[in-house]
C-alpha atoms as a PDB file:
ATOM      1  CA  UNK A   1      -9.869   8.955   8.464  1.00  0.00           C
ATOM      2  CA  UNK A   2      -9.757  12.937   8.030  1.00  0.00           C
ATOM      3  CA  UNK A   3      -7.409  14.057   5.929  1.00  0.00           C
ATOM      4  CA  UNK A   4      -4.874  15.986   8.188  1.00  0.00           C
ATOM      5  CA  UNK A   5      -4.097  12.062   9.917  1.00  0.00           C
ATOM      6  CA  UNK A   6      -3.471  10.560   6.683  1.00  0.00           C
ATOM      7  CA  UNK A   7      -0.793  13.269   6.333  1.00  0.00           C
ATOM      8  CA  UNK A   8       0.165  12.554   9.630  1.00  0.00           C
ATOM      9  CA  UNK A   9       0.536   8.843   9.401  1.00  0.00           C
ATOM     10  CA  UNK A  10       2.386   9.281   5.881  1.00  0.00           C
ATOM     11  CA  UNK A  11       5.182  11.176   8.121  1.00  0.00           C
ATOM     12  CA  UNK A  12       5.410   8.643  11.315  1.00  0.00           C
ATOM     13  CA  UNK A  13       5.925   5.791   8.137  1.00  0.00           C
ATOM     14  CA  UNK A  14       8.710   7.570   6.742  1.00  0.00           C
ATOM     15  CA  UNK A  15      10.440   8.743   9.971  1.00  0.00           C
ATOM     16  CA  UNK A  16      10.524   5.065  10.315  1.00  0.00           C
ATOM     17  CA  UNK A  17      11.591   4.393   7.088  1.00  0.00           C
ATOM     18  CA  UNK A  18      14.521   6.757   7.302  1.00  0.00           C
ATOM     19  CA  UNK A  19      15.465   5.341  11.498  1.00  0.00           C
ATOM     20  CA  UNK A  20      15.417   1.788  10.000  1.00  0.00           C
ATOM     21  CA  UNK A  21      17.722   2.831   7.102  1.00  0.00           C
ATOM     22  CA  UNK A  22      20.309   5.082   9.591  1.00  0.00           C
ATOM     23  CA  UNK A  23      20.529   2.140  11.936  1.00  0.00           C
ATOM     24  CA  UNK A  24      21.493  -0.612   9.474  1.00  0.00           C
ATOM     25  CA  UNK A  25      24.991  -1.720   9.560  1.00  0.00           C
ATOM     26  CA  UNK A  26      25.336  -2.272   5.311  1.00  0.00           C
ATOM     27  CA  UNK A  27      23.208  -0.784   2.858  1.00  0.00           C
ATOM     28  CA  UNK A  28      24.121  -3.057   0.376  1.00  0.00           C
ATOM     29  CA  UNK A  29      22.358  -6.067   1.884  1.00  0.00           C
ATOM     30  CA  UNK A  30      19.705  -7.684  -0.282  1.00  0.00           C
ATOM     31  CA  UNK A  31      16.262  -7.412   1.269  1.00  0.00           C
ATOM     32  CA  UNK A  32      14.514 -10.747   2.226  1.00  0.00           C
ATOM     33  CA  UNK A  33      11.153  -9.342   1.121  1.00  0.00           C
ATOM     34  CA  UNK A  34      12.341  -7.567  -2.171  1.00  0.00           C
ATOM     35  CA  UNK A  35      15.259  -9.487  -3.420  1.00  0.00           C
ATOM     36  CA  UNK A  36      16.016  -7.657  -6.497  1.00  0.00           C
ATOM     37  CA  UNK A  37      17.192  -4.940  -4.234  1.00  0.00           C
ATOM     38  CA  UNK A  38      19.820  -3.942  -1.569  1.00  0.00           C
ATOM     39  CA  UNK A  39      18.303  -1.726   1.516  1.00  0.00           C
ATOM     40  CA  UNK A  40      19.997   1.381  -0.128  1.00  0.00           C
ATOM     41  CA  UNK A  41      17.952   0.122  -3.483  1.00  0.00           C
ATOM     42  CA  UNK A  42      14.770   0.601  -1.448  1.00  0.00           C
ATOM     43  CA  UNK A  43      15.886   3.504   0.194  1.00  0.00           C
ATOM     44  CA  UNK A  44      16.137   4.972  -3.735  1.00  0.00           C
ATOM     45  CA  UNK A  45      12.998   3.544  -4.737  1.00  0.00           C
ATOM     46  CA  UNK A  46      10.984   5.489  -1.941  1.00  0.00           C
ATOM     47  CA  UNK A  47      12.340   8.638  -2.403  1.00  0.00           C
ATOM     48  CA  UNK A  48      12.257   8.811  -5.884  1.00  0.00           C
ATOM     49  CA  UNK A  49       8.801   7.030  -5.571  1.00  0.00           C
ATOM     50  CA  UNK A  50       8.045  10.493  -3.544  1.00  0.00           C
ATOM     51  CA  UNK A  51       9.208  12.661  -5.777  1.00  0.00           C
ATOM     52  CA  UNK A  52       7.584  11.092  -8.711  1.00  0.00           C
ATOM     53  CA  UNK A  53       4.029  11.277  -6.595  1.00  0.00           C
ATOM     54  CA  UNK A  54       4.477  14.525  -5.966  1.00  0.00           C
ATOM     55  CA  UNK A  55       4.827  15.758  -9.379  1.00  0.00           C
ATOM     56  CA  UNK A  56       1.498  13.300 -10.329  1.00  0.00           C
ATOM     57  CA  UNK A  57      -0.381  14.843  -7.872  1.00  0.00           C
ATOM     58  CA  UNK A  58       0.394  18.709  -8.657  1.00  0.00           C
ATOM     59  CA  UNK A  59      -0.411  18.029 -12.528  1.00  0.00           C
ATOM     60  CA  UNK A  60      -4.059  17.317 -11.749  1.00  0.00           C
ATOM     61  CA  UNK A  61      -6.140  15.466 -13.359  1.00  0.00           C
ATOM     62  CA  UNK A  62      -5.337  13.429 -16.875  1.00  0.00           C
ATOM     63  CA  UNK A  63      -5.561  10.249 -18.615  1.00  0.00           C
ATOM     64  CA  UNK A  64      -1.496   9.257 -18.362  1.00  0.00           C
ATOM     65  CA  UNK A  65       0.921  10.370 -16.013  1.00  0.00           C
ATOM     66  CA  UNK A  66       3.080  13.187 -16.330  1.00  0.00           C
ATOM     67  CA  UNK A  67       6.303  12.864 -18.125  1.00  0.00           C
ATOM     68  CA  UNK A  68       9.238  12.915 -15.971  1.00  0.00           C
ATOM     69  CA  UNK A  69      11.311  16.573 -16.503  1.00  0.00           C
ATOM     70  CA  UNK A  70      14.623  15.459 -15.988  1.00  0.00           C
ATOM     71  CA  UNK A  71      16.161  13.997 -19.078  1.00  0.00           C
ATOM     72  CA  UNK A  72      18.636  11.994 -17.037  1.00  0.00           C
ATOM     73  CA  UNK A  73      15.194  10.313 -15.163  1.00  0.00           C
ATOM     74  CA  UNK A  74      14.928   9.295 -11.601  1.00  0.00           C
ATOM     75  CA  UNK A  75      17.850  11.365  -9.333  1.00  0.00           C
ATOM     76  CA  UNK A  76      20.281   8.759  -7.569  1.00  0.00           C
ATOM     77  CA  UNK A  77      20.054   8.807  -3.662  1.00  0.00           C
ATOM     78  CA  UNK A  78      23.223   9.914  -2.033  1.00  0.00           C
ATOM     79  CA  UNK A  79      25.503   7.379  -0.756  1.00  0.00           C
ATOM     80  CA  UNK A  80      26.568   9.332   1.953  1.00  0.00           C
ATOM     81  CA  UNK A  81      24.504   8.211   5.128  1.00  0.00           C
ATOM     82  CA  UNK A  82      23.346  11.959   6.506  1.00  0.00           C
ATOM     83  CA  UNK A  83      23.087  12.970   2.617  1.00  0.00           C
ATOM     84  CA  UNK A  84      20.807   9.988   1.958  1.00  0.00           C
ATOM     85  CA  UNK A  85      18.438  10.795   5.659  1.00  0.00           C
ATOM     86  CA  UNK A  86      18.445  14.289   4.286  1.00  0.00           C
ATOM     87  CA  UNK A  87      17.156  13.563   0.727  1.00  0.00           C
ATOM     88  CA  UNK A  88      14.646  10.615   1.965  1.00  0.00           C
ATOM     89  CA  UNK A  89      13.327  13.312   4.557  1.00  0.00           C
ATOM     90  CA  UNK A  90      13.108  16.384   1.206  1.00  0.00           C
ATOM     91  CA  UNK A  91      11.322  13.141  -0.554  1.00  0.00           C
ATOM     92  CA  UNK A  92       8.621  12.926   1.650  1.00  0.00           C
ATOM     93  CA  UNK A  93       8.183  16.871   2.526  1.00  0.00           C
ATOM     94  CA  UNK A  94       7.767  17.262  -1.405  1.00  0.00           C
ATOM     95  CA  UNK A  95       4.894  14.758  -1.578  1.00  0.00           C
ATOM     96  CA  UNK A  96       3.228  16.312   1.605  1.00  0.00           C
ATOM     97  CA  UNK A  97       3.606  19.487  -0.074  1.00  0.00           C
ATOM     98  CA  UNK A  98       1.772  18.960  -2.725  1.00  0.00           C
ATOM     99  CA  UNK A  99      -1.232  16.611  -1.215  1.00  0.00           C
ATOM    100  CA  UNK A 100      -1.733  19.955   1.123  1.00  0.00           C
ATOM    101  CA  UNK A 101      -1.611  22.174  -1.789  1.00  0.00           C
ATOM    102  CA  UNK A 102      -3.934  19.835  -3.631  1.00  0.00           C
ATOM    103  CA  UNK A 103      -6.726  19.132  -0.542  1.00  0.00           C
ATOM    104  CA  UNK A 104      -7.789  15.655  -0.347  1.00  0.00           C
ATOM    105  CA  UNK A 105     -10.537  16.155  -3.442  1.00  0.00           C
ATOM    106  CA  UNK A 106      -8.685  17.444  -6.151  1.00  0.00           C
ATOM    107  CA  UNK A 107      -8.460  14.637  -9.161  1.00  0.00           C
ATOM    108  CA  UNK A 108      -5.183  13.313 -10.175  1.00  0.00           C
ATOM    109  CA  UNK A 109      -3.951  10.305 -12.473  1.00  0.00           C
ATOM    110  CA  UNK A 110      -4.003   6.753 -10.688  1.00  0.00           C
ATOM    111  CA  UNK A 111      -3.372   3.719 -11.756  1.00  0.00           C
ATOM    112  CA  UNK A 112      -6.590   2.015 -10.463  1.00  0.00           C
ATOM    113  CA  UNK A 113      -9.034   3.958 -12.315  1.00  0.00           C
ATOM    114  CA  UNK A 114     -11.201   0.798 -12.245  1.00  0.00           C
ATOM    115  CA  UNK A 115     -11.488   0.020  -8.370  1.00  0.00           C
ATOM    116  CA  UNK A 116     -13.575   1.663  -6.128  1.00  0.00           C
ATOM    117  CA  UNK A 117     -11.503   4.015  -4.879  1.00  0.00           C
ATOM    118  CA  UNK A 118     -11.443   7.708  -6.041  1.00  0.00           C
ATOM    119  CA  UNK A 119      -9.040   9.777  -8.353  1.00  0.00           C
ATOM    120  CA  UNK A 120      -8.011  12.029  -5.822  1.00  0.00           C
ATOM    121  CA  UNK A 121      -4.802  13.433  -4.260  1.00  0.00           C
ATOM    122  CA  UNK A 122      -6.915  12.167  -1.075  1.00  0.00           C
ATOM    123  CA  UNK A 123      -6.841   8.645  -2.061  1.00  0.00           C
ATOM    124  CA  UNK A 124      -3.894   9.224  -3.512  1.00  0.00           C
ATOM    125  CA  UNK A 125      -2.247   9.703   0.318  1.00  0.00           C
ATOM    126  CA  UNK A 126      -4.176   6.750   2.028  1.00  0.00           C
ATOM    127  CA  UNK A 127      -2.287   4.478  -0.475  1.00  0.00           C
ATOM    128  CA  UNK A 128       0.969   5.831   0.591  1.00  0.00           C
ATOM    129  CA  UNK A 129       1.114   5.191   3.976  1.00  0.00           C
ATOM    130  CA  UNK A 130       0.689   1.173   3.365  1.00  0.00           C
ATOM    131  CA  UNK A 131       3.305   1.902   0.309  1.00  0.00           C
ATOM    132  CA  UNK A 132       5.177   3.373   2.822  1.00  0.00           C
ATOM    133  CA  UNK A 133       4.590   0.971   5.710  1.00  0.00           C
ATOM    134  CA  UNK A 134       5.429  -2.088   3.959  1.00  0.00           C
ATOM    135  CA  UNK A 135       8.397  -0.833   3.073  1.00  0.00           C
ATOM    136  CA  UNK A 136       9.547   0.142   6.710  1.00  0.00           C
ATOM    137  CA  UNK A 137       8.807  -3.765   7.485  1.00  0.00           C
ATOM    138  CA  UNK A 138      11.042  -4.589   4.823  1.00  0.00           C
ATOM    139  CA  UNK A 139      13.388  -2.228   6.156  1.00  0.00           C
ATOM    140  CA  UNK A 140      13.058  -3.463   9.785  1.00  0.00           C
ATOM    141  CA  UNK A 141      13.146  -7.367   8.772  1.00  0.00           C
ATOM    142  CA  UNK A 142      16.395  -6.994   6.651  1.00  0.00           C
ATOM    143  CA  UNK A 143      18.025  -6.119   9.983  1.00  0.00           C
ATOM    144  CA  UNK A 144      15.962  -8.663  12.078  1.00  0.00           C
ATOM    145  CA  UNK A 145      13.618  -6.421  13.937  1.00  0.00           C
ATOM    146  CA  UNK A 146      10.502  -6.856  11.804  1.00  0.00           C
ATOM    147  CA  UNK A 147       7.844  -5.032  13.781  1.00  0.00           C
ATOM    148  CA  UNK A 148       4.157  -4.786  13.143  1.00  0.00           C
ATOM    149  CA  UNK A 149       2.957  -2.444  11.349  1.00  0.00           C
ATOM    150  CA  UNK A 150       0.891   0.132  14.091  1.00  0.00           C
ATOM    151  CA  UNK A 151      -2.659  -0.328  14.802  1.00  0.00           C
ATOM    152  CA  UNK A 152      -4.144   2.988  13.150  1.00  0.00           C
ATOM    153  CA  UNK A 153      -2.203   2.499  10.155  1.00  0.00           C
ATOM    154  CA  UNK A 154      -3.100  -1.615   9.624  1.00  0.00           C
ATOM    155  CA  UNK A 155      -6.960  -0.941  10.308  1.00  0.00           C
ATOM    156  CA  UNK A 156      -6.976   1.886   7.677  1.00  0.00           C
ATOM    157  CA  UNK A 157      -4.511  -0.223   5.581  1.00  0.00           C
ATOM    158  CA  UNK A 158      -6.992  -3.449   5.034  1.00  0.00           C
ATOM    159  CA  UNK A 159      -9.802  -1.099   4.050  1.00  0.00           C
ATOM    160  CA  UNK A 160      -7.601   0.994   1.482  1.00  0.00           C
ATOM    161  CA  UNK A 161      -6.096  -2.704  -0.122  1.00  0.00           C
ATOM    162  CA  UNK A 162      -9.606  -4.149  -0.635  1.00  0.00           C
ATOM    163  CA  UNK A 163     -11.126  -0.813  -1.971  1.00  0.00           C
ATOM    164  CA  UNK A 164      -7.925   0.170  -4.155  1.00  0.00           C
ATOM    165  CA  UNK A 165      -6.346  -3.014  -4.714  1.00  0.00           C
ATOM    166  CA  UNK A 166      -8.562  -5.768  -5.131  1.00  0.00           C
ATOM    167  CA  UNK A 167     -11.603  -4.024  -6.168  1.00  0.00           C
ATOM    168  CA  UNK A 168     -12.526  -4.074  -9.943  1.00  0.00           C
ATOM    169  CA  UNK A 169     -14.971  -3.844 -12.206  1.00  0.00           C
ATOM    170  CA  UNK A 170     -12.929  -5.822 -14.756  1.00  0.00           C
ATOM    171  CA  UNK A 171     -15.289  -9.126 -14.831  1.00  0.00           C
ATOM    172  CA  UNK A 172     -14.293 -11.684 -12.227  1.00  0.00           C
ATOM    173  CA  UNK A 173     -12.952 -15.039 -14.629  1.00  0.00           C
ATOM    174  CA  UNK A 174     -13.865 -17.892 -12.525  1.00  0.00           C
ATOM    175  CA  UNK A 175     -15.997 -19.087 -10.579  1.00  0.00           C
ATOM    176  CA  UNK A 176     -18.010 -16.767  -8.085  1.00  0.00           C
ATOM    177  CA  UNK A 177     -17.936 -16.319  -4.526  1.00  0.00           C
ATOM    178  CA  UNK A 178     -17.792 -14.665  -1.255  1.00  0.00           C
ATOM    179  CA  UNK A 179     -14.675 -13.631   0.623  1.00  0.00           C
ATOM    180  CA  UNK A 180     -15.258 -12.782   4.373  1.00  0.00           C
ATOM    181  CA  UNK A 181     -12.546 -10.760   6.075  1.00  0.00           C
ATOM    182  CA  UNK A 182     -12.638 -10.330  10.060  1.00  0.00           C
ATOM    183  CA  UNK A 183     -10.326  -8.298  11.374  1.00  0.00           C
ATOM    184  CA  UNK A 184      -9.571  -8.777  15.151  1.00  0.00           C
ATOM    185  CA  UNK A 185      -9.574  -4.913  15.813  1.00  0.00           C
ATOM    186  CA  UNK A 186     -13.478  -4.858  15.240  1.00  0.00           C
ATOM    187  CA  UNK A 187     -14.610  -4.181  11.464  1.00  0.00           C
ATOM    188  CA  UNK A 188     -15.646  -7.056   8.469  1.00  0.00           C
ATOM    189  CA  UNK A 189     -15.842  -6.690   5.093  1.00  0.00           C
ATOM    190  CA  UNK A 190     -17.373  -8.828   2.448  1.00  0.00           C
ATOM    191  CA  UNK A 191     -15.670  -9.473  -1.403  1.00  0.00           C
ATOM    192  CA  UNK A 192     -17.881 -10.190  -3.726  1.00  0.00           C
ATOM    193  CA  UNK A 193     -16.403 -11.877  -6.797  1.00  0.00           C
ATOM    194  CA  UNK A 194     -18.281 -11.945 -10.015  1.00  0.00           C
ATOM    195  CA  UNK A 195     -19.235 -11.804 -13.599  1.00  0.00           C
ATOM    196  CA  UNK A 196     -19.586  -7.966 -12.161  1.00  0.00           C
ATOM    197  CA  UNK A 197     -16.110  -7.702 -11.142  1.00  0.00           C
ATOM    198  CA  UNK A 198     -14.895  -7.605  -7.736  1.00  0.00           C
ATOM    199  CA  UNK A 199     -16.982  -5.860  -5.006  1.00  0.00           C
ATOM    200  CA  UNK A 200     -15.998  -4.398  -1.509  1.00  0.00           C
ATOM    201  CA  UNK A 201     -18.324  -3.858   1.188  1.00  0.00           C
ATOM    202  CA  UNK A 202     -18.758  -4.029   4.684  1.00  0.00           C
ATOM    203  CA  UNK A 203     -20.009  -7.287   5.673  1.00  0.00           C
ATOM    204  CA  UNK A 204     -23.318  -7.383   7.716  1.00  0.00           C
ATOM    205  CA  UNK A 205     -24.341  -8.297  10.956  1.00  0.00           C
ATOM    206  CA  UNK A 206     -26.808 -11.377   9.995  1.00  0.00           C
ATOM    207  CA  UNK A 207     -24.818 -11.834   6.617  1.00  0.00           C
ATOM    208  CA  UNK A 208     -25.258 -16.074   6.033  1.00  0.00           C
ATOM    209  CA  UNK A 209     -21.063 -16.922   5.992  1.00  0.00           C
ATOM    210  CA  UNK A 210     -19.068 -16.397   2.633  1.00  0.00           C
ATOM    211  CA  UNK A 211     -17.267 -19.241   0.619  1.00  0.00           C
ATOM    212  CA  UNK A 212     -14.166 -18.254   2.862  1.00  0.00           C
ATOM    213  CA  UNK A 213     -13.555 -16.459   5.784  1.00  0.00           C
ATOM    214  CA  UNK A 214     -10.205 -14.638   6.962  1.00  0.00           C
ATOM    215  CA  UNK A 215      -9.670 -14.158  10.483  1.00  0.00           C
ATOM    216  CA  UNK A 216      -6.625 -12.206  12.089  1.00  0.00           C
ATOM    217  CA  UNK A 217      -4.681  -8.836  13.204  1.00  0.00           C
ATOM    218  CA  UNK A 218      -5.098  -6.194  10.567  1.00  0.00           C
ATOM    219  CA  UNK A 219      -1.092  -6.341  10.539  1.00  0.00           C
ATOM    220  CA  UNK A 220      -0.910  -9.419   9.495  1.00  0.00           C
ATOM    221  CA  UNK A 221      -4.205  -9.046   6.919  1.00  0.00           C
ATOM    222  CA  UNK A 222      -1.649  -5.921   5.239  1.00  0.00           C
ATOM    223  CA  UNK A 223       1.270  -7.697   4.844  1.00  0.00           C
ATOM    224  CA  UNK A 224      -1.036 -10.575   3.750  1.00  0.00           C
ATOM    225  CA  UNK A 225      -2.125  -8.479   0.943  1.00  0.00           C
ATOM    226  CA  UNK A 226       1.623  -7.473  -0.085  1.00  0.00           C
ATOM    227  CA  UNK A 227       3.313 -11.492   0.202  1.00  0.00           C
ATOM    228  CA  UNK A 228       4.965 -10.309   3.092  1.00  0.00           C
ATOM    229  CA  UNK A 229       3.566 -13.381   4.769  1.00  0.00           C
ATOM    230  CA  UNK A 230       1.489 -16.058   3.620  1.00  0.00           C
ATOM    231  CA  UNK A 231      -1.956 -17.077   4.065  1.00  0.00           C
ATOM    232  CA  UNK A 232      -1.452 -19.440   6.957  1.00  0.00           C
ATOM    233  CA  UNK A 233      -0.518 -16.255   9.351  1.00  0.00           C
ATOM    234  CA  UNK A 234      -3.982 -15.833   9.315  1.00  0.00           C
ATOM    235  CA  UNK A 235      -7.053 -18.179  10.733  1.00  0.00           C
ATOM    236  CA  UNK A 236      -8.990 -19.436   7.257  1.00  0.00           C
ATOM    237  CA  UNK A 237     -12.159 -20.892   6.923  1.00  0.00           C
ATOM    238  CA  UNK A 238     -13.986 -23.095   4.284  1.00  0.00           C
ATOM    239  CA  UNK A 239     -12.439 -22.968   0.833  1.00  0.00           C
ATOM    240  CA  UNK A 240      -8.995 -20.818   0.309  1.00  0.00           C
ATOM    241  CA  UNK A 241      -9.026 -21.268  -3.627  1.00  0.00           C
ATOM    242  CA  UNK A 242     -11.026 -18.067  -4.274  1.00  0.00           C
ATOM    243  CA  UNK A 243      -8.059 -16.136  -1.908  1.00  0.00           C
ATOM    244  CA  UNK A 244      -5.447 -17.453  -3.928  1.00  0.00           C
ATOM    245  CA  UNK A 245      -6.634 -17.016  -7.292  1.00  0.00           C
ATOM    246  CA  UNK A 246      -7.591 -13.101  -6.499  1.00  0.00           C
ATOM    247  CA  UNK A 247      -3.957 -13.173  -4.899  1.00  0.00           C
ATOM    248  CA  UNK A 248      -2.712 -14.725  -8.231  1.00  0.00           C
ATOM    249  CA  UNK A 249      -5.285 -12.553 -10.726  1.00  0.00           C
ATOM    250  CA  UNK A 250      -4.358  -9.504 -12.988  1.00  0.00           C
ATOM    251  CA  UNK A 251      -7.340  -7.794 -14.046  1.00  0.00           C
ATOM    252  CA  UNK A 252      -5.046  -5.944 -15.989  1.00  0.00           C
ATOM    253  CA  UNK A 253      -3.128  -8.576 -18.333  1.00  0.00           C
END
């Protein structure tokens, strides 16, 4: 996907987020699928999640994150309802700004320097949109009008979770196998899990089957991938174990 629709997509996502939020009765109902917080909780969390993104992205490249400038930390969203559309809508804008000042190659801090994904304001923005999809669904099923997440954004969501999420080269702790993932829009991918780590690629025509397959609408493969639903929403094949320990796994512990 070319840059200039990632941007794109990152804007339809939060003009969603922000409808979803204006259209709720109560902001201070917990959400089903985060319930630590209240809807105006997750309205906070993405726009300061935003803001902070933009600021990681402008610093360029370098081996932590850049210290927040505020002394006070993250800026409370306004509780007034226009106020708080405003400010989510300046969130966004900021990051944008700075992903088109930066161009999609231009380095920046991540914290999955060990997939196989890139450190790059690029990669950067294809992460966003899911980050920013997922949490319209929340929005939307909090009120009881979950809706899938759109095509274009679940197809490029499943490859950016296997590439960025589950891909590691931390070494794989049990035993190996093969994941198969069939997506009913068209495209397959292989995981390859290993002394080697964990390995993404696209899964060939006259592959022999994997230890496991997955079968199902990329929506439901993305929210899948973020326990927004669980693994029966999706047709499985041979043995699941492999699925649920990578579900279950920290490389990072």
């Amino acid at each position: 996907m070319e840059f200039p629709e990632v941007l794109r997509l990152i804007e339809d996502r939060s003009a969603a987020f922000r409808a979803a939020i204006a259209s709720a009765p109560d902001l201070d109902v917990q959400v089903p699928t985060c319930p630590d917080w209240t809807l105006r909780e997750l309205a906070q969390h993405l726009g300061d999640g935003r803001r902070r993104q933009a600021a990681i992205i402008a610093a360029g490249p370098g081996a932590e994150p850049p210290a927040r400038t505020d002394p006070k930390g993250a800026p409370t969203a306004p509780r007034d309802r226009e106020a708080l559309d405003a400010w989510l809508a300046e969130s966004t804008e900021l990051m944008l700004d700075a992903m088109r000042e930066a161009g999609p190659d231009r380095g920046c801090w991540t914290w999955w320097g060990r997939s196989q994904a890139p450190e790059t304001s690029g990669a950067v923005a294809r992460h966003q949109i899911q980050e920013i999809a997922v949490h319209t669904y929340d929005a939307q099923l909090t009120q009881g009008a979950a809706q899938p997440l759109p095509t274009d954004v679940a197809v490029e969501g499943v490859d950016e979770f296997l590439t960025t999420v589950a891909a590691t080269t931390v070494p794989w702790p049990f035993k190996p196998a093969t994941i198969d993932l069939h997506m009913t829009e068209g495209r397959s991918w292989r995981l390859t899990l290993n002394a080697d780590g964990v390995r993404c690629d696209d899964l060939a025509a006259d592959a022999e089957p994997g230890d496991m397959a997955m079968r199902g609408a990329a929506s439901e493969m993305v929210l899948y991938f973020y326990d927004r639903v669980p693994l029966d929403s999706l047709e499985t094949t041979g043995d699941t174990e492999p699925m649920e320990q990578l579900a279950d796994w920290d490389p990072n512990a």
